[in-house]
Protein backbone atom coordinates (compact mmCIF):
# COMPACT_ATOMS: atom_id res chain seq x y z
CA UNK A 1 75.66 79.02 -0.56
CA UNK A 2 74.81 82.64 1.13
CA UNK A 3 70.88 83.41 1.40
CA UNK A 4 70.86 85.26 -2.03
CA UNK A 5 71.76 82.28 -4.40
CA UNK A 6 69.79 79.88 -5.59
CA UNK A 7 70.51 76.41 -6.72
CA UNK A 8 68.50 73.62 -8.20
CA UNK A 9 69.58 70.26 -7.82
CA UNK A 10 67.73 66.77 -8.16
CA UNK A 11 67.41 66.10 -4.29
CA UNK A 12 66.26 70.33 -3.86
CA UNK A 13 64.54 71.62 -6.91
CA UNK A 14 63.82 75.28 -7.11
CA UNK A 15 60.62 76.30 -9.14
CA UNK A 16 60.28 79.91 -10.49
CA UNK A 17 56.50 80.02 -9.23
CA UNK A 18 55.70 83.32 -11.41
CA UNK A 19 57.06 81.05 -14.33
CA UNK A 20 54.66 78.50 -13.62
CA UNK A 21 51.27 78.21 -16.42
CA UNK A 22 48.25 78.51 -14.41
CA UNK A 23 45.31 76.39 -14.91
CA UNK A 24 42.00 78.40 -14.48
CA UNK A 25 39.25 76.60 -12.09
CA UNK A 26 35.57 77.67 -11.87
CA UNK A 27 32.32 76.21 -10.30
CA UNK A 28 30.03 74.80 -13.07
CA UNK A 29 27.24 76.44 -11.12
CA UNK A 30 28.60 78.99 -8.90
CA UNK A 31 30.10 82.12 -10.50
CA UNK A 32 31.92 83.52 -7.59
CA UNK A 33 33.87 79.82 -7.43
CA UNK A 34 37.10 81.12 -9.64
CA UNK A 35 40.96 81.24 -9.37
CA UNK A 36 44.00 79.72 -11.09
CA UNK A 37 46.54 77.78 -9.98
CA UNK A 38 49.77 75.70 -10.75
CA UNK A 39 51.53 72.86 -8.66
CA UNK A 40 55.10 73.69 -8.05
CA UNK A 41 55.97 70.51 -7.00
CA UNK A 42 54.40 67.19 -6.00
CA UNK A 43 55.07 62.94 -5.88
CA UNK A 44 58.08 62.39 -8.41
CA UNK A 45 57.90 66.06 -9.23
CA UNK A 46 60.63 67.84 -7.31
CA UNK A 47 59.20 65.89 -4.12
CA UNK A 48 59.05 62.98 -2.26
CA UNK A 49 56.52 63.27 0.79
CA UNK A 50 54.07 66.85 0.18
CA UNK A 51 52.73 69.29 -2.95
CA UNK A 52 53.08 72.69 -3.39
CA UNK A 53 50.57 74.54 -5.34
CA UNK A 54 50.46 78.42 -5.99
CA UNK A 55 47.17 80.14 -6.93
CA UNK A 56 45.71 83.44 -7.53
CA UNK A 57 42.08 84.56 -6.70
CA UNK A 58 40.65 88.33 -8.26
CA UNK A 59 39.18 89.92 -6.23
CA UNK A 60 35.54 89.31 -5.24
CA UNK A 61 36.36 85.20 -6.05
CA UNK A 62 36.50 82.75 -3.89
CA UNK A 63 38.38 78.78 -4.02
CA UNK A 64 34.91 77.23 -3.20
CA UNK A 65 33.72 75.20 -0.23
CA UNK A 66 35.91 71.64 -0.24
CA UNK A 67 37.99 69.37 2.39
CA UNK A 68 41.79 67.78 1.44
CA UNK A 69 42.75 64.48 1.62
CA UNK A 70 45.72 65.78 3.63
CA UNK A 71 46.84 68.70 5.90
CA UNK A 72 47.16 72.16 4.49
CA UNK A 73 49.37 74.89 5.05
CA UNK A 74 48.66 77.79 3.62
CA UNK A 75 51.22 81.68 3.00
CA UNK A 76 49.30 84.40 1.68
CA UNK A 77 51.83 86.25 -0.37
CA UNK A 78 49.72 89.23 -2.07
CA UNK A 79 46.68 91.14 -1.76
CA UNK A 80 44.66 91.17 1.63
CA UNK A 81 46.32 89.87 4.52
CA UNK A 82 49.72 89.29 3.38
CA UNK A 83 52.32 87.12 5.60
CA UNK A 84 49.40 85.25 7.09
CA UNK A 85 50.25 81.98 7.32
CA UNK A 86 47.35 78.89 8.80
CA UNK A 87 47.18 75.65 8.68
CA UNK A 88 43.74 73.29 8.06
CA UNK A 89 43.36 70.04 9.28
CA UNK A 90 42.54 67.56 7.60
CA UNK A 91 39.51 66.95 7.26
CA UNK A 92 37.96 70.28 7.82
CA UNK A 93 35.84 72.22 5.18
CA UNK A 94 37.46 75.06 3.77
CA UNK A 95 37.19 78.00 1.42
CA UNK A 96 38.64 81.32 0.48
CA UNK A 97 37.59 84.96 -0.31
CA UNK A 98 39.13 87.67 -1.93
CA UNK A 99 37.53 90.11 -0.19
CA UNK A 100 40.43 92.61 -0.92
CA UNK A 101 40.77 95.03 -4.09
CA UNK A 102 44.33 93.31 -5.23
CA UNK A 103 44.69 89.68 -6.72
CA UNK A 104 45.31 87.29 -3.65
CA UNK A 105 48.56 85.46 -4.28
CA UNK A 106 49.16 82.36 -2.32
CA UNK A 107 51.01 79.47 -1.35
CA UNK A 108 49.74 76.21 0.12
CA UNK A 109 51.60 73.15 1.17
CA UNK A 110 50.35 70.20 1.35
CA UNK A 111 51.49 66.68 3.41
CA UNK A 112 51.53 64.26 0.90
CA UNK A 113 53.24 63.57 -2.15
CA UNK A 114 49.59 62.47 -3.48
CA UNK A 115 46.07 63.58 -2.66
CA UNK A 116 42.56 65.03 -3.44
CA UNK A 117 40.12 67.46 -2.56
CA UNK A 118 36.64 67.33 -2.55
CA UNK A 119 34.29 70.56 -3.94
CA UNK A 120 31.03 70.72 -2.85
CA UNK A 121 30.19 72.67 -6.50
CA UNK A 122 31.40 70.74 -9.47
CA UNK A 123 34.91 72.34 -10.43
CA UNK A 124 35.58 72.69 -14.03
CA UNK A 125 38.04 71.66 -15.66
CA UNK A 126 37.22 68.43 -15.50
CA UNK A 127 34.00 69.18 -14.39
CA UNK A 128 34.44 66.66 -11.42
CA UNK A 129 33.77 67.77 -7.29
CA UNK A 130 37.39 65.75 -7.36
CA UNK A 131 40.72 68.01 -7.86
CA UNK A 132 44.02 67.09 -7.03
CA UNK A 133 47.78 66.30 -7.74
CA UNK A 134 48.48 65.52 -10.89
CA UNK A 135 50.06 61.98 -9.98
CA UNK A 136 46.80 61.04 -8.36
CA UNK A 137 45.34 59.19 -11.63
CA UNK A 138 48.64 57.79 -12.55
């Protein structure tokens, strides 16, 4: 395969990420707490052993202040700063600004196949502190 093709197959899925429906978050309390995202892939969802989740923040927005259940890895691909690429240990308290006058596209990757994260505001949906893979109520 040369380094313009693509191929999907069940041990290497490959996930459109612009294709991907994203799932708006907001604080319950907190206006400035509001982005969307989508997992690409995840535990019995194109992976075995990490997640992949791609998200957008407007400018002036912020993910909100929260700690994963795992190590993060994080690509900015659009907007302020991108090709920045940093990692967050787990488990250290975290957040993200669009302080830029573009929509921040990102990517962040995630060391488990299953986790959580914690939100100090009250995230809605579900209107829970408690996000996470989809496969982590299953």
């Amino acid at each position: 395969m040369d380094s313009h093709t693509l191929a999907s197959t069940p041990m290497n899925p490959v996930v459109a990420s612009e294709k991907l429906k994203r799932t708006e978050v907001w604080a319950e309390d907190d206006g400035s707490v509001h982005w969307a995202g989508a997992f690409a892939v995840y535990g019995g969802h194109g992976a075995t052993a990490s997640s992949t989740i791609v998200y957008e923040i407007e400018p002036g927005k912020r993910l909100g202040w929260h700690t994963d259940a795992t190590q993060e890895t994080q690509y900015i691909i659009a907007g302020t700063g991108p090709g920045s690429v940093f990692a967050i240990p787990t488990p250290v308290k975290h957040d993200l600004v669009n302080v830029g006058k573009e929509t921040l596209r990102a990517v962040a990757f995630f060391a488990a196949a299953m986790f959580t994260q914690n939100f100090d505001n009250v995230m809605m949906p579900p209107k829970s502190h408690i996000l996470g893979t989809p496969n982590r109520e299953d």
